[in-house]
Protein backbone atom coordinates (compact mmCIF):
# COMPACT_ATOMS: atom_id res chain seq x y z
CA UNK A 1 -64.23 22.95 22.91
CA UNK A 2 -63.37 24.30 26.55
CA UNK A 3 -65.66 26.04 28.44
CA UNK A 4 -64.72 29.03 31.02
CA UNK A 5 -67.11 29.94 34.11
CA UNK A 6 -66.99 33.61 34.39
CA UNK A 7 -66.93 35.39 38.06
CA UNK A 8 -70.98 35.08 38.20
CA UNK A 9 -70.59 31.34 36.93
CA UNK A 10 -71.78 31.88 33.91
CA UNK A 11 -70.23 29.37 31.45
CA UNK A 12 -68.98 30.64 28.26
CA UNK A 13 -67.47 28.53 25.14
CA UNK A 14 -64.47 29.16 23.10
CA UNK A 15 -63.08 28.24 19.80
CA UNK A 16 -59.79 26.67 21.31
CA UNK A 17 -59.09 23.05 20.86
CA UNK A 18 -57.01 21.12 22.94
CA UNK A 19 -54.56 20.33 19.98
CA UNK A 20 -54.03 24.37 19.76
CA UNK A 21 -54.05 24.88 23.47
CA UNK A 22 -51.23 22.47 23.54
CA UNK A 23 -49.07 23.71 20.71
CA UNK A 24 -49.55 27.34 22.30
CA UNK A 25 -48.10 26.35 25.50
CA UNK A 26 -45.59 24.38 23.78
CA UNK A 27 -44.90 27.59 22.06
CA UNK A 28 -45.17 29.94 24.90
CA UNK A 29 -42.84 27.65 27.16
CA UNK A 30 -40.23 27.95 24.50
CA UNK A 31 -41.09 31.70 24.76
CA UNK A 32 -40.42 32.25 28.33
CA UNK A 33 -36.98 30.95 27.90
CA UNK A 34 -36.09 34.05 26.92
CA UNK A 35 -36.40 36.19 30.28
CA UNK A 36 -33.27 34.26 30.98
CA UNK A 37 -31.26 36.51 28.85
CA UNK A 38 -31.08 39.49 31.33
CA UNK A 39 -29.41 37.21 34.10
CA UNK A 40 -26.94 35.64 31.81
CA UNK A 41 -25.99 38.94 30.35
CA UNK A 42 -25.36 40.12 33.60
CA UNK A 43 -23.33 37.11 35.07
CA UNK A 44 -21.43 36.66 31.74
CA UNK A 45 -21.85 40.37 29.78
CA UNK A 46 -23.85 41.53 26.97
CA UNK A 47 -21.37 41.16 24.24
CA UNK A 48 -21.14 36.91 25.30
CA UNK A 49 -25.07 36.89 25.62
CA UNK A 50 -25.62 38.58 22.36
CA UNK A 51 -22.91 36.24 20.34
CA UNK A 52 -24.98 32.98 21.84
CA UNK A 53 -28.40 34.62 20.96
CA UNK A 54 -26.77 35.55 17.66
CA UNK A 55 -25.79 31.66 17.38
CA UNK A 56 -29.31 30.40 18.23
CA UNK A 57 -30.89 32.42 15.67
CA UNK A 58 -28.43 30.93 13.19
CA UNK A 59 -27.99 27.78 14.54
CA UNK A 60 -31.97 27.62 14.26
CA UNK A 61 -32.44 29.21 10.75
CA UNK A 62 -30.39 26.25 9.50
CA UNK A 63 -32.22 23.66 10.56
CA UNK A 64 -35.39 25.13 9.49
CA UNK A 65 -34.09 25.40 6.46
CA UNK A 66 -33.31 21.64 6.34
CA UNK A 67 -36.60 20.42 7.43
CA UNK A 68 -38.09 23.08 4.92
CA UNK A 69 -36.12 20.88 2.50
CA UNK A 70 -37.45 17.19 3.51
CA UNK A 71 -33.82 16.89 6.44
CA UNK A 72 -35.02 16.44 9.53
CA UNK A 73 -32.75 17.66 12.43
CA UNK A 74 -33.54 15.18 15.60
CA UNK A 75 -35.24 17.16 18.47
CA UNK A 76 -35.09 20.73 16.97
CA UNK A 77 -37.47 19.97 13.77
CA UNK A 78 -39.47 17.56 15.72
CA UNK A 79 -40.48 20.56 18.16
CA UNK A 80 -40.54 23.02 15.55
CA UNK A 81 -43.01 20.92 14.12
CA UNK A 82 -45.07 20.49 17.09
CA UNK A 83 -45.04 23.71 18.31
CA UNK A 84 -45.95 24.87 15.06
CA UNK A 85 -49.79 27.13 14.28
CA UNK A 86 -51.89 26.17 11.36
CA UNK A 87 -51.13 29.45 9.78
CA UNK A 88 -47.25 27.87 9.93
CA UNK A 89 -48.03 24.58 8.24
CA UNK A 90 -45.48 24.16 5.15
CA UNK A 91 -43.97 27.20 5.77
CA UNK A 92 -40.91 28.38 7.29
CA UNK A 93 -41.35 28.56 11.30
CA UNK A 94 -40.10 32.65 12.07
CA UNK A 95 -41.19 33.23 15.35
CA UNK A 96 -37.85 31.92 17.16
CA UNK A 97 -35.93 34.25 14.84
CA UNK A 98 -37.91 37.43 15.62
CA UNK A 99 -37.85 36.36 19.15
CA UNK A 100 -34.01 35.74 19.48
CA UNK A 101 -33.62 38.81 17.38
CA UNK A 102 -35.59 41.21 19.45
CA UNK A 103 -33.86 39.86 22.84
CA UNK A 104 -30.29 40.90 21.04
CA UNK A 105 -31.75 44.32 20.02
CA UNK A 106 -32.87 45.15 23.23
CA UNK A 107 -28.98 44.18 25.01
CA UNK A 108 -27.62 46.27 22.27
CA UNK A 109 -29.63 49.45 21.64
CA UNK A 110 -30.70 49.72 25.61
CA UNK A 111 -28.85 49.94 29.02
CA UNK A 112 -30.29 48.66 32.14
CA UNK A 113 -33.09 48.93 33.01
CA UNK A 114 -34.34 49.12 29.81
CA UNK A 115 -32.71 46.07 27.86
CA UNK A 116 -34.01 44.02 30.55
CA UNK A 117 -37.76 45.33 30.84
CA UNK A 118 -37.93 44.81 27.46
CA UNK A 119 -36.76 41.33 27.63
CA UNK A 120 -39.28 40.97 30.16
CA UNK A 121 -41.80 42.54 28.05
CA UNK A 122 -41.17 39.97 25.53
CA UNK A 123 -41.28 36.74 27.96
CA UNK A 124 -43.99 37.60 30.14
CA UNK A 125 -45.92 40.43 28.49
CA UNK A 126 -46.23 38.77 25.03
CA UNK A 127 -46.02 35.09 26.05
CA UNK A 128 -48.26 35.25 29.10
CA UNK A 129 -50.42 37.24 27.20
CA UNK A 130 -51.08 35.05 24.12
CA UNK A 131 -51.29 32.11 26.54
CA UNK A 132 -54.47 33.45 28.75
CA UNK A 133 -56.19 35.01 25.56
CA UNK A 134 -55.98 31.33 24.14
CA UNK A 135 -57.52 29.50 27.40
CA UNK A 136 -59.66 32.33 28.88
CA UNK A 137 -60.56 35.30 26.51
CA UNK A 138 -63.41 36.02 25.75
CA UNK A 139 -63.89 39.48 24.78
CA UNK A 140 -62.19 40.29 21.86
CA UNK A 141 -60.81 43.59 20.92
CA UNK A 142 -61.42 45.44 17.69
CA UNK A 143 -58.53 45.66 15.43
CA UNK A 144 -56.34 43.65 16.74
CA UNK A 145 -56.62 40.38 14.27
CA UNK A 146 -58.68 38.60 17.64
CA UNK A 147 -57.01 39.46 20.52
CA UNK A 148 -58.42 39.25 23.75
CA UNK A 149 -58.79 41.66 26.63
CA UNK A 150 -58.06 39.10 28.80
CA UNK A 151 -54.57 38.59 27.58
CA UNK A 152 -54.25 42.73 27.07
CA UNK A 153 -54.84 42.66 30.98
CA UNK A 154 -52.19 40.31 31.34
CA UNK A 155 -49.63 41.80 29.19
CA UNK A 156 -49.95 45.21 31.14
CA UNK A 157 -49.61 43.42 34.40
CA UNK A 158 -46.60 41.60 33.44
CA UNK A 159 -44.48 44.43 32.20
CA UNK A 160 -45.87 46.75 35.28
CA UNK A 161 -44.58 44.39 37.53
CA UNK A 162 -41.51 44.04 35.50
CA UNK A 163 -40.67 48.00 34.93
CA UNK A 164 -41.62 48.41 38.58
CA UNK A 165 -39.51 45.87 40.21
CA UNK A 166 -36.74 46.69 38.40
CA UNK A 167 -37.45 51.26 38.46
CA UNK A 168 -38.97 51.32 41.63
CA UNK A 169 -41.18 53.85 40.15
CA UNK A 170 -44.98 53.57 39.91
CA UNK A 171 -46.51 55.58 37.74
CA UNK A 172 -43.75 55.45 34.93
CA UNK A 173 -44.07 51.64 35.30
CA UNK A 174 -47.97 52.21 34.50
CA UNK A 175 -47.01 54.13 31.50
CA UNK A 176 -44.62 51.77 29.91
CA UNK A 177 -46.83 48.77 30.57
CA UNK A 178 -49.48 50.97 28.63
CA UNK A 179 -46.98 51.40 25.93
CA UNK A 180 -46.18 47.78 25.94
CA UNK A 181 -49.85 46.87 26.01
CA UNK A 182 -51.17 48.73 22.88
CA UNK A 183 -47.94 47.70 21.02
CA UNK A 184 -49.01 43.87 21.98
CA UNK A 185 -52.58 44.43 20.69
CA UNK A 186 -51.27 45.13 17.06
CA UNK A 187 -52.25 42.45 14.58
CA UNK A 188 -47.82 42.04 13.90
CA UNK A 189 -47.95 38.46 13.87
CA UNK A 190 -44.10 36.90 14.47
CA UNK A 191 -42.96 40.80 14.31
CA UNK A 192 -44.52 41.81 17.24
CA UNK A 193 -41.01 39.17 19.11
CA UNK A 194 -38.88 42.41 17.57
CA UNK A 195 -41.38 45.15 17.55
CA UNK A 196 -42.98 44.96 21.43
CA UNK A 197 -39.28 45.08 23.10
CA UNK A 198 -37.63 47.89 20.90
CA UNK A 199 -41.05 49.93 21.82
CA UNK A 200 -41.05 49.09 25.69
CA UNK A 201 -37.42 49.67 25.85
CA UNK A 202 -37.17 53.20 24.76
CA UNK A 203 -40.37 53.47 26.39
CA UNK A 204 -38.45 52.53 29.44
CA UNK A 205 -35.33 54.60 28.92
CA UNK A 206 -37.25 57.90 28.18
CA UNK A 207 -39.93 57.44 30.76
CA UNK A 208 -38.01 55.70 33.55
């Protein structure tokens, strides 16, 4: 159990263990790779970026398949494995998939500044998010399969920083980090890697 002290020092308990808290920020550091994309698209183009995402995914997809079927691949199923949630045991690991996936939608369907806030949306706003709901939330939100407000909070902070470094432009920033943050809060499970960056990027290209 880990215990939190709140801003009056109250201490409050969670249901986090440290074997979860490590698998999420294995999970989450694998996550954050992906806010690389937007610089490697732009030093090498999308169409090279996409075709190595596009690789990844099925580079990836095979060797979960193999380990599904008792081959282990050395290094990748070993950190599939550990990286992997309870609610993933014996089953067929997704989340990479989705999350290469929605990183090649977004340099396809978008143009900048777009494609990359919702890259960033994805890295930061979803991976940060998950990460501080794990360690520090407390108060849980209704609907949203136990999400925290803590990590909401963080999710609209990341992609408002994001949208408004990039747009220069505060109170459409505000709006697409609102966007981003309700779409976040949706009980989508491995979906919400391709659903949260299709919704903040035309968020982004409409409203910025």
């Amino acid at each position: 159990m880990i215990q939190n002290v709140d801003a009056f020092g109250i201490r409050s308990r969670t249901n986090v263990g440290i074997d979860e808290i490590r698998i999420e920020i294995l999970r989450k550091s694998i996550h954050l790779l992906i806010a690389l994309v937007p610089s490697l698209s732009f030093f090498i183009g999308v169409f090279p970026t996409t075709l190595i995402l596009a690789a990844g995914v099925i580079f990836y997809a095979t060797c979960e398949t193999l380990r599904m079927n008792g081959k282990e691949i050395p290094v990748v199923s070993a950190v599939t494995s550990l990286a992997a949630r309870k609610r993933d045991a014996g089953k067929f690991v997704l989340g990479p998939i989705t999350l290469g996936l929605g990183a090649m939608l977004s340099l396809i369907l978008y143009p900048e500044p777009a494609a990359s806030i919702a890259i960033y949306a994805l890295a930061f706003g979803d991976g940060l998010s998950s990460l501080v709901g794990k360690l520090f939330g407390t108060i849980r939100l209704p609907f949203t399969g136990g999400k925290s407000l803590e990590g909401s909070l963080t999710c609209f902070t990341a992609v408002f920083v994001s949208a408004f470094a990039l747009s220069g432009k505060a109170l459409p920033s505000i709006a697409v980090a609102i966007i981003a943050t309700v779409t976040e809060a949706c009980p989508l499970k491995d979906f919400d890697n391709i659903i949260l960056p299709l919704v903040t990027g035309c968020a982004a290209l409409i409203l910025l």
